[in-house]
ModelCIF file with pLDDT and N, C-alpha, C, O atoms, coordinates in Angstrom:
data_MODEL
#
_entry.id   MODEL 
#
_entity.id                         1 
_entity.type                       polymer 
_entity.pdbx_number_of_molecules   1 
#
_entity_poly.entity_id                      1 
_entity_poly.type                           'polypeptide(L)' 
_entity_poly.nstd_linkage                   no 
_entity_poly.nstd_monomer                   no 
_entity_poly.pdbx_seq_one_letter_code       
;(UNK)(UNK)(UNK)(UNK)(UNK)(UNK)(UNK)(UNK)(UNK)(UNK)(UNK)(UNK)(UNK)(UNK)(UNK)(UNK)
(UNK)(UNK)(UNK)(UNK)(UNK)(UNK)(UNK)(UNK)(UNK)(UNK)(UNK)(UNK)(UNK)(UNK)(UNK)(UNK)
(UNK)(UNK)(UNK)(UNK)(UNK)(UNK)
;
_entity_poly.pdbx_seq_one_letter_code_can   XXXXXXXXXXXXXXXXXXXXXXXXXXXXXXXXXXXXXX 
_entity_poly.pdbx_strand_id                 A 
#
loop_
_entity_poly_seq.entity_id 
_entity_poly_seq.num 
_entity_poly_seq.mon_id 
_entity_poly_seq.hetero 
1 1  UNK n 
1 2  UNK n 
1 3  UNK n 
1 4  UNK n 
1 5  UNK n 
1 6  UNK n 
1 7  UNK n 
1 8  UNK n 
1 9  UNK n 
1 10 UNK n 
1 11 UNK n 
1 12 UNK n 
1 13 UNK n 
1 14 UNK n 
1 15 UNK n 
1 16 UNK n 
1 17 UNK n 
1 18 UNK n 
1 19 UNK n 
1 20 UNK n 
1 21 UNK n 
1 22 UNK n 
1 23 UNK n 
1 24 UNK n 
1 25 UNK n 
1 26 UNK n 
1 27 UNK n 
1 28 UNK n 
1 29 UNK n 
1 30 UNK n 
1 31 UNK n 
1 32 UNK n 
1 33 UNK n 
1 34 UNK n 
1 35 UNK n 
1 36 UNK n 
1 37 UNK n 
1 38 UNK n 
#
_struct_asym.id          A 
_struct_asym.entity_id   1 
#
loop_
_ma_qa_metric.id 
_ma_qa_metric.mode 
_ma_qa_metric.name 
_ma_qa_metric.software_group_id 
_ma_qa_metric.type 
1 global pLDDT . pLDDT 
2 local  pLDDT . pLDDT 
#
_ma_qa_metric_global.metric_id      1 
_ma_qa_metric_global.metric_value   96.47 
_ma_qa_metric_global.model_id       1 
_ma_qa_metric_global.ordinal_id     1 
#
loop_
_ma_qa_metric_local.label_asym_id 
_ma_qa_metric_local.label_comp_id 
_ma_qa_metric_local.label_seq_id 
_ma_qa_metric_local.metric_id 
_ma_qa_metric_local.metric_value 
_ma_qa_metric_local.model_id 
_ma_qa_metric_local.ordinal_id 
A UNK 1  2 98.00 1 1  
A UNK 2  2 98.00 1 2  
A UNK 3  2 98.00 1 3  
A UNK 4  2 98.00 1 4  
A UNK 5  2 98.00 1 5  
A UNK 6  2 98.00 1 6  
A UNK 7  2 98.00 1 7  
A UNK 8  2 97.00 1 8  
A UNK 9  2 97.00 1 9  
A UNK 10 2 98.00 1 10 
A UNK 11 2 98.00 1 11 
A UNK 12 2 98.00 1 12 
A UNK 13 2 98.00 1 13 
A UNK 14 2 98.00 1 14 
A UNK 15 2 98.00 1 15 
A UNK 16 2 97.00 1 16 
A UNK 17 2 97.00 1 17 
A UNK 18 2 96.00 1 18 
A UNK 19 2 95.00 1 19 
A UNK 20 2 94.00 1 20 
A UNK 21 2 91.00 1 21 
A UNK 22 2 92.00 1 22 
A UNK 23 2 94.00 1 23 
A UNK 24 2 94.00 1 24 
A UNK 25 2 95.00 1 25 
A UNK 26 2 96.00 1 26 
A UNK 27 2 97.00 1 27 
A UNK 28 2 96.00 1 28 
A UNK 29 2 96.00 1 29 
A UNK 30 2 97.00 1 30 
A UNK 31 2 96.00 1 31 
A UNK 32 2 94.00 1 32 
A UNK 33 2 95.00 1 33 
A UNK 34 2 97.00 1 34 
A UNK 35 2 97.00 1 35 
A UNK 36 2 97.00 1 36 
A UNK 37 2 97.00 1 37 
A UNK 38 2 98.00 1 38 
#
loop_
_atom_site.group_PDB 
_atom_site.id 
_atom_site.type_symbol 
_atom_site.label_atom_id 
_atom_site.label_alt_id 
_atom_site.label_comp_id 
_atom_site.label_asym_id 
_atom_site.label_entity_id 
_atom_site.label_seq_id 
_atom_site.pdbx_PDB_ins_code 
_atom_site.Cartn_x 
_atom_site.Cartn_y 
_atom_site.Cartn_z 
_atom_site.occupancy 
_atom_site.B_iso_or_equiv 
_atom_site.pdbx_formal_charge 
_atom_site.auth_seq_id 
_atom_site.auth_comp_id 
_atom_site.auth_asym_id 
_atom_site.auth_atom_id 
_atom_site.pdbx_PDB_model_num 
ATOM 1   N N  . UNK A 1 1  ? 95.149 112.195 -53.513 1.00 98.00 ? 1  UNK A N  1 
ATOM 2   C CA . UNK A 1 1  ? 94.461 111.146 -52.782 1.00 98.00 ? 1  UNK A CA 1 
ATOM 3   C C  . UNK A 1 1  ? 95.270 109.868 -52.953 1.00 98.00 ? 1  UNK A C  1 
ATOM 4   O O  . UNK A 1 1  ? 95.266 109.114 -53.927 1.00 98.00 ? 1  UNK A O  1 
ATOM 5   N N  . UNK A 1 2  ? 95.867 109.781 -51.983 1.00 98.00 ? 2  UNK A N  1 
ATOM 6   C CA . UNK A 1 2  ? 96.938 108.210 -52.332 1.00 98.00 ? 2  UNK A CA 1 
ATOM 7   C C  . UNK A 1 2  ? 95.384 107.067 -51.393 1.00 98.00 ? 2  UNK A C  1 
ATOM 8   O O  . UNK A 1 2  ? 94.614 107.199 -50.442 1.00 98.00 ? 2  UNK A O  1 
ATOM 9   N N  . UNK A 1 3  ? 95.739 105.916 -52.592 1.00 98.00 ? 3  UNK A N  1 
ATOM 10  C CA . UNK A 1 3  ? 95.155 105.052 -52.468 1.00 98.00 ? 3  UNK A CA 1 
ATOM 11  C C  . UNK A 1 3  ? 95.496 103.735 -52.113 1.00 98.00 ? 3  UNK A C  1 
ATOM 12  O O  . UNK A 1 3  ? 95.359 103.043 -53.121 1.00 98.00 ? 3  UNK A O  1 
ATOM 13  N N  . UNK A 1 4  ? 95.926 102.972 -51.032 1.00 98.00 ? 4  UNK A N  1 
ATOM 14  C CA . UNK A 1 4  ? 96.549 102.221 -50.682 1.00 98.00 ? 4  UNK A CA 1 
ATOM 15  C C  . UNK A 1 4  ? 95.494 100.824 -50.429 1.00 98.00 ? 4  UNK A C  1 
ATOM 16  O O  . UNK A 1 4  ? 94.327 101.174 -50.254 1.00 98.00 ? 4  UNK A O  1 
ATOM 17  N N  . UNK A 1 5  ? 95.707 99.404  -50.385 1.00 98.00 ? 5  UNK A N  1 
ATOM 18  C CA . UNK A 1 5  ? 95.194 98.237  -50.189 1.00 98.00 ? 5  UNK A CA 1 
ATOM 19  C C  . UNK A 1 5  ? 93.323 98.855  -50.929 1.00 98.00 ? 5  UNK A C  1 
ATOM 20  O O  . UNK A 1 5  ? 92.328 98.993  -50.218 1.00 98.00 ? 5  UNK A O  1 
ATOM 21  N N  . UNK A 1 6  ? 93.360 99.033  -52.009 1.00 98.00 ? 6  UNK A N  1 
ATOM 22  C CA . UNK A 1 6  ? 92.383 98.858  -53.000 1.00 98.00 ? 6  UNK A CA 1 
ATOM 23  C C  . UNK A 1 6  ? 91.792 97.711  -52.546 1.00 98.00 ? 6  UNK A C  1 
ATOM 24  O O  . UNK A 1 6  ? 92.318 96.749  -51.987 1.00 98.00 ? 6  UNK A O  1 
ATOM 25  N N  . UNK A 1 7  ? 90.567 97.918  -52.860 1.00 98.00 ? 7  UNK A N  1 
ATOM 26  C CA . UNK A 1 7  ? 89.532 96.960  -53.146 1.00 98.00 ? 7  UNK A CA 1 
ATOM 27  C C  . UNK A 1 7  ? 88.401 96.936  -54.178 1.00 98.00 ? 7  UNK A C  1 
ATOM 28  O O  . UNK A 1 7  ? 88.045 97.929  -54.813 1.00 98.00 ? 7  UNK A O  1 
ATOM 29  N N  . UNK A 1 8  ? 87.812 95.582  -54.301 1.00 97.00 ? 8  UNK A N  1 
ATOM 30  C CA . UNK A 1 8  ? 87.144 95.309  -55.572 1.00 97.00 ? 8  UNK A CA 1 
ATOM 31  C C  . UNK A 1 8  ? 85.699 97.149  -55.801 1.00 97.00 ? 8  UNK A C  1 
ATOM 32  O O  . UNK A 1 8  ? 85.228 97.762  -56.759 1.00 97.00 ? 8  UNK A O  1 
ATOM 33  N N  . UNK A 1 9  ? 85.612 97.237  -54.442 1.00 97.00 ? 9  UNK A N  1 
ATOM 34  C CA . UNK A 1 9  ? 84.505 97.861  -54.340 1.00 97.00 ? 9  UNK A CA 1 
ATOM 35  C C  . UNK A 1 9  ? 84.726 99.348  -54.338 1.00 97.00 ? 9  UNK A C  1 
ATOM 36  O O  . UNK A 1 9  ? 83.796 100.152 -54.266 1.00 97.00 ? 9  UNK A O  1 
ATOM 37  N N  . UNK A 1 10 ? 86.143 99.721  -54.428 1.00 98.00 ? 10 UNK A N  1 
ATOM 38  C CA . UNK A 1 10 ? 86.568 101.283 -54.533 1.00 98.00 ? 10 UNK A CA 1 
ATOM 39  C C  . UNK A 1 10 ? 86.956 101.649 -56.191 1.00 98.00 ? 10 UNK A C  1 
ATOM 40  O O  . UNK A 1 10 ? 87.654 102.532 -56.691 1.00 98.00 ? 10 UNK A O  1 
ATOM 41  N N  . UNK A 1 11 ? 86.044 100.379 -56.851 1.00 98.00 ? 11 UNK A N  1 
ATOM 42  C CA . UNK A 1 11 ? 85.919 100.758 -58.486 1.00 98.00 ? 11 UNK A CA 1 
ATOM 43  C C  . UNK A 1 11 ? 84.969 102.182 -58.432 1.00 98.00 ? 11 UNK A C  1 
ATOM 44  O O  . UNK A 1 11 ? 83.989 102.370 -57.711 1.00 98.00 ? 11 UNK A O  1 
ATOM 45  N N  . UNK A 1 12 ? 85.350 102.778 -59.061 1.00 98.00 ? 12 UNK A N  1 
ATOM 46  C CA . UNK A 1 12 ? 84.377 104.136 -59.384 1.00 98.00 ? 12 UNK A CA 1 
ATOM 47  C C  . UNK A 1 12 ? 85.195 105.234 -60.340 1.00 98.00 ? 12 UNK A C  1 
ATOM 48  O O  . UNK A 1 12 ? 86.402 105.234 -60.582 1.00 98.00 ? 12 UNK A O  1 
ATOM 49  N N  . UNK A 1 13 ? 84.107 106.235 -60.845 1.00 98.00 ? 13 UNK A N  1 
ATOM 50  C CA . UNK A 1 13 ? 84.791 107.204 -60.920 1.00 98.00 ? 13 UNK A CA 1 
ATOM 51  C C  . UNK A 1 13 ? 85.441 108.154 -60.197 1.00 98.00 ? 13 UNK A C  1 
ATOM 52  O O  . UNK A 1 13 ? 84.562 108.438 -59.383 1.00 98.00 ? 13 UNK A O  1 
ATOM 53  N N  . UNK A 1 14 ? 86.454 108.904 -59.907 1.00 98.00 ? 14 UNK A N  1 
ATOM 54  C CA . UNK A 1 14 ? 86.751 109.756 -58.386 1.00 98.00 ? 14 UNK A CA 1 
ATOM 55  C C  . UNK A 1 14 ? 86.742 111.301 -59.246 1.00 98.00 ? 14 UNK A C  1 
ATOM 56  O O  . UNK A 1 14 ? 87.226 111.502 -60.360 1.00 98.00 ? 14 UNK A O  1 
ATOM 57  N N  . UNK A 1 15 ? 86.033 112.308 -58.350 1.00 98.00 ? 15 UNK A N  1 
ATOM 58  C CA . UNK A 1 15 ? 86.303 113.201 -58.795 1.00 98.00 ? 15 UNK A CA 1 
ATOM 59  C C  . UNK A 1 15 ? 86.597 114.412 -57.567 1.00 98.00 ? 15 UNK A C  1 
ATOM 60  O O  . UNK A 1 15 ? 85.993 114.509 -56.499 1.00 98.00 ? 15 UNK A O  1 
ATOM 61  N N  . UNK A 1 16 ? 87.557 115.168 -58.002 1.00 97.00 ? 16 UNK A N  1 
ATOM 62  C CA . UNK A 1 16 ? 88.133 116.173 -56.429 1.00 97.00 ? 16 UNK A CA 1 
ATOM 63  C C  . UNK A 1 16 ? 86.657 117.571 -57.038 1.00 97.00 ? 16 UNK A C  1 
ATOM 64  O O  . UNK A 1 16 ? 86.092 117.702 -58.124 1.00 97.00 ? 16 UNK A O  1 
ATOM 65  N N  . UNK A 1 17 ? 86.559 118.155 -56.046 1.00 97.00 ? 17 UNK A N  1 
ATOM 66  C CA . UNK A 1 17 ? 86.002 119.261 -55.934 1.00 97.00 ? 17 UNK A CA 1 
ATOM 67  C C  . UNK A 1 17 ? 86.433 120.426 -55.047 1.00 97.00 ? 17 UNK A C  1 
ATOM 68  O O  . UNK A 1 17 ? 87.323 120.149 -54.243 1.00 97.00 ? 17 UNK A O  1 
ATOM 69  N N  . UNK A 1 18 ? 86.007 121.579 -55.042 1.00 96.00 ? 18 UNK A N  1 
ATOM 70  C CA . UNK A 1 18 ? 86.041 122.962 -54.494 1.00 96.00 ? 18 UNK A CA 1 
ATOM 71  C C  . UNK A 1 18 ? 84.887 123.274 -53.354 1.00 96.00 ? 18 UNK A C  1 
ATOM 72  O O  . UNK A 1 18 ? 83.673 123.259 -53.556 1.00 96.00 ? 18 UNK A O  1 
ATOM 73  N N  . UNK A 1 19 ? 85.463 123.521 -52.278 1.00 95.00 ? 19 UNK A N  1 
ATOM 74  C CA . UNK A 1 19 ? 83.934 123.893 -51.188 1.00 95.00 ? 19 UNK A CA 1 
ATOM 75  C C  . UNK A 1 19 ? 83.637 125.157 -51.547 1.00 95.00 ? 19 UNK A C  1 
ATOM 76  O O  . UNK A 1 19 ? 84.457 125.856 -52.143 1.00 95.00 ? 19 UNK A O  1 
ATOM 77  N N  . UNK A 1 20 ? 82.635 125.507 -51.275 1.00 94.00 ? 20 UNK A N  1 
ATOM 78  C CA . UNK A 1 20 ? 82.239 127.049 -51.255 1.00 94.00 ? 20 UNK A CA 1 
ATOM 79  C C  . UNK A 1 20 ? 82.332 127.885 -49.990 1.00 94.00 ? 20 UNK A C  1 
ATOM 80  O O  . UNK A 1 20 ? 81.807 128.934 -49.618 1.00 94.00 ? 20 UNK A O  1 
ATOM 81  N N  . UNK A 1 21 ? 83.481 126.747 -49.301 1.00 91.00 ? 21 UNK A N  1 
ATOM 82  C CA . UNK A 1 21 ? 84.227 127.706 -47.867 1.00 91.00 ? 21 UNK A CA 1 
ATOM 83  C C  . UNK A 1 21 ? 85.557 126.782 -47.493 1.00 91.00 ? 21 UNK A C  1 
ATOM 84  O O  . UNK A 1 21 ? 85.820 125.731 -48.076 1.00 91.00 ? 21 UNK A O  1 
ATOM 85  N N  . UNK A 1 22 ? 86.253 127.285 -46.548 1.00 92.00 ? 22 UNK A N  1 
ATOM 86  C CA . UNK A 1 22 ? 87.310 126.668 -46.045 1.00 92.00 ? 22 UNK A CA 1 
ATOM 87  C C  . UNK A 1 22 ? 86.838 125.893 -45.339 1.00 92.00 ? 22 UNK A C  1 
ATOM 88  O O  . UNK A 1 22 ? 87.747 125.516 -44.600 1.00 92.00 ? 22 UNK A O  1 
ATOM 89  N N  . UNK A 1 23 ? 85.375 125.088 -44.942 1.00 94.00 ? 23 UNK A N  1 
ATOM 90  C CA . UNK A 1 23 ? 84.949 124.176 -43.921 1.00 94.00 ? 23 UNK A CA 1 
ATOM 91  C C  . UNK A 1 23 ? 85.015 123.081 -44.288 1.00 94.00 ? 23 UNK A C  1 
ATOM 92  O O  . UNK A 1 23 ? 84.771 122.973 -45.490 1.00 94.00 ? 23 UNK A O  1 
ATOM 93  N N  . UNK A 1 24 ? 85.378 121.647 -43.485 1.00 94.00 ? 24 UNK A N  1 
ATOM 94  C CA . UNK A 1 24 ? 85.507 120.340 -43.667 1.00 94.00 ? 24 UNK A CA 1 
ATOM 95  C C  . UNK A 1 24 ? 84.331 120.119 -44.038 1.00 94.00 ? 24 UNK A C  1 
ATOM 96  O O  . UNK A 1 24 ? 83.590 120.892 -43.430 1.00 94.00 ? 24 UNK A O  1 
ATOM 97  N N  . UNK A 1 25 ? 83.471 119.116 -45.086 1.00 95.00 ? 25 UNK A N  1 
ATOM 98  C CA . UNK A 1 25 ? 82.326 118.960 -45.237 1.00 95.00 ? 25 UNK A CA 1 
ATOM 99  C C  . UNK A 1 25 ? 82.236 117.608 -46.284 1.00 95.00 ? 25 UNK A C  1 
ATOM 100 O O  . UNK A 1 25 ? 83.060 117.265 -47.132 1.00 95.00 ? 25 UNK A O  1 
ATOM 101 N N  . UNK A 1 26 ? 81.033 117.013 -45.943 1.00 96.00 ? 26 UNK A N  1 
ATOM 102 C CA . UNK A 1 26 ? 80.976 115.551 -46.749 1.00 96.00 ? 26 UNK A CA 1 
ATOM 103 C C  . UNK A 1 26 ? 79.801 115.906 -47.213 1.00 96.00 ? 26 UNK A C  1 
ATOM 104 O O  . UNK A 1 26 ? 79.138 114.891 -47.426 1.00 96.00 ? 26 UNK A O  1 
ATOM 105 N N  . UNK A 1 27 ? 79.184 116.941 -47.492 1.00 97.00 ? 27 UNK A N  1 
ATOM 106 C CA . UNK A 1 27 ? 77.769 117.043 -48.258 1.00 97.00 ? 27 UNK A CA 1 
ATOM 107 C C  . UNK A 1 27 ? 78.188 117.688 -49.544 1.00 97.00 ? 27 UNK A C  1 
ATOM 108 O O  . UNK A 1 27 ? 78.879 118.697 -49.682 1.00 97.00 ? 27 UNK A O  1 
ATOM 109 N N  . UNK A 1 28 ? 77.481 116.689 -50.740 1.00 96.00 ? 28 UNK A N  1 
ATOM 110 C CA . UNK A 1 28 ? 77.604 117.504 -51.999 1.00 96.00 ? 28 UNK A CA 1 
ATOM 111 C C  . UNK A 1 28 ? 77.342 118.789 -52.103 1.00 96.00 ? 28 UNK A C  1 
ATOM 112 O O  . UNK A 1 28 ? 78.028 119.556 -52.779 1.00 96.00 ? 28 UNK A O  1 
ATOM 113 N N  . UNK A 1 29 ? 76.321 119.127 -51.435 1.00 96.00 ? 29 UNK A N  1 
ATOM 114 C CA . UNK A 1 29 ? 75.951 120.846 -51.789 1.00 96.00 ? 29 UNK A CA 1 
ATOM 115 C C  . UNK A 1 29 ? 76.723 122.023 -51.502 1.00 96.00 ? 29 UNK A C  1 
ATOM 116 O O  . UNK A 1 29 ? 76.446 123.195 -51.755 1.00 96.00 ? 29 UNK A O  1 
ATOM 117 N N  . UNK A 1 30 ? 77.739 121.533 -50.932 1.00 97.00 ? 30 UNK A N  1 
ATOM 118 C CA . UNK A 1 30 ? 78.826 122.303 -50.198 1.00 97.00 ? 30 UNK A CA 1 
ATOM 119 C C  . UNK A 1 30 ? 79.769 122.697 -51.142 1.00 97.00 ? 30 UNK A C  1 
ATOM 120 O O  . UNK A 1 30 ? 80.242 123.793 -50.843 1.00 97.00 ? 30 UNK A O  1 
ATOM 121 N N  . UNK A 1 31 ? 80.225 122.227 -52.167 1.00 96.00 ? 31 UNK A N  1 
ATOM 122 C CA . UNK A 1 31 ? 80.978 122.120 -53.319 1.00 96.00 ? 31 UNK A CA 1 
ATOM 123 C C  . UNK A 1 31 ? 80.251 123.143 -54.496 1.00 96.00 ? 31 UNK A C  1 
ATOM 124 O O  . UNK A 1 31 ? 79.070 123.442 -54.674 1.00 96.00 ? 31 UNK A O  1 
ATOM 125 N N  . UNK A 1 32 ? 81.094 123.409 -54.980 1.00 94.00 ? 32 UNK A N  1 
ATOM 126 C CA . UNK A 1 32 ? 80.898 124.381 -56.089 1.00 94.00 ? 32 UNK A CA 1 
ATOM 127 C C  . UNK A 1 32 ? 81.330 123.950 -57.446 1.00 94.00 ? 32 UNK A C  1 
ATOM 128 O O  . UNK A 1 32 ? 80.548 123.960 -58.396 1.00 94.00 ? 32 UNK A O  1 
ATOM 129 N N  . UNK A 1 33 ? 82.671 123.542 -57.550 1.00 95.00 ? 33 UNK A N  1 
ATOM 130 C CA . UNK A 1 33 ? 83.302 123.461 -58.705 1.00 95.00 ? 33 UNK A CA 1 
ATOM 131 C C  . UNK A 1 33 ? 83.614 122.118 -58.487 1.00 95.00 ? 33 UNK A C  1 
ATOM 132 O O  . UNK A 1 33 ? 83.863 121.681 -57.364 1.00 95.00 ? 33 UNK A O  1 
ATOM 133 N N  . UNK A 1 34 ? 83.612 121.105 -60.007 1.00 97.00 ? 34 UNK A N  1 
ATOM 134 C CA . UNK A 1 34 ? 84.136 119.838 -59.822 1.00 97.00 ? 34 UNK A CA 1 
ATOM 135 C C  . UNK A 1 34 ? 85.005 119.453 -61.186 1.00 97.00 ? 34 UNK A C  1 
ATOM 136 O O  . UNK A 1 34 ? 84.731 119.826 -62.326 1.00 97.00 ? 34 UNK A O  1 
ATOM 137 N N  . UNK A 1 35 ? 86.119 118.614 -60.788 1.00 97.00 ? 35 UNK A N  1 
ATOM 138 C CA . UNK A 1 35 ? 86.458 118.336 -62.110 1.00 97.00 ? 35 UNK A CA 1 
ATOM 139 C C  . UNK A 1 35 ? 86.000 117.194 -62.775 1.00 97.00 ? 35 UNK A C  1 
ATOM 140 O O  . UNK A 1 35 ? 84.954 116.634 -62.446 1.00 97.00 ? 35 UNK A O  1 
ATOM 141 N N  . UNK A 1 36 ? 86.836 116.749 -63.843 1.00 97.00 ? 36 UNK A N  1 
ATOM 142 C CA . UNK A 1 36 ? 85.652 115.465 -65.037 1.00 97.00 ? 36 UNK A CA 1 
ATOM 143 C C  . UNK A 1 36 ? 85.859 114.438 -64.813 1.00 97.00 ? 36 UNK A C  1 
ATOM 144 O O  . UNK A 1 36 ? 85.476 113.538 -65.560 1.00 97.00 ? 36 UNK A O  1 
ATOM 145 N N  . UNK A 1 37 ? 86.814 114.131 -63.254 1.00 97.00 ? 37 UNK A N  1 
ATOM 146 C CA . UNK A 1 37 ? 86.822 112.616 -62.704 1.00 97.00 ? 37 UNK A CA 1 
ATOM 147 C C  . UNK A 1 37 ? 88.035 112.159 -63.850 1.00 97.00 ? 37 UNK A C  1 
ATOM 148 O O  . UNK A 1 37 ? 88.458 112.661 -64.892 1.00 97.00 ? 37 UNK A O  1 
ATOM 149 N N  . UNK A 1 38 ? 88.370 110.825 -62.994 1.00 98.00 ? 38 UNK A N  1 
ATOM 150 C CA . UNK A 1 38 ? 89.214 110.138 -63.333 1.00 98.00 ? 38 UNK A CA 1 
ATOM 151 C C  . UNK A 1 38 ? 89.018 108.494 -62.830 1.00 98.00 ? 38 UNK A C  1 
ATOM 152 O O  . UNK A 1 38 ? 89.862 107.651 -63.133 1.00 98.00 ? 38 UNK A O  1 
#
């Protein structure tokens, strides 16, 4: 995830995850596996 012109408000933790299909999707429930953020 390259992160370019940051802002005050993209403070967070980020964490990548695994879908539970090859489908594009923005809903948490869709995900299976996550890692411990960074």
């Amino acid at each position: 995830l390259q992160m370019n012109s940051l802002k005050s408000e993209d403070t967070a933790i980020y964490y990548c995850a695994r879908g539970k299909s090859g489908d594009l999707s923005s809903e948490l429930l869709q995900y299976v596996y996550w890692g411990q953020g960074t």
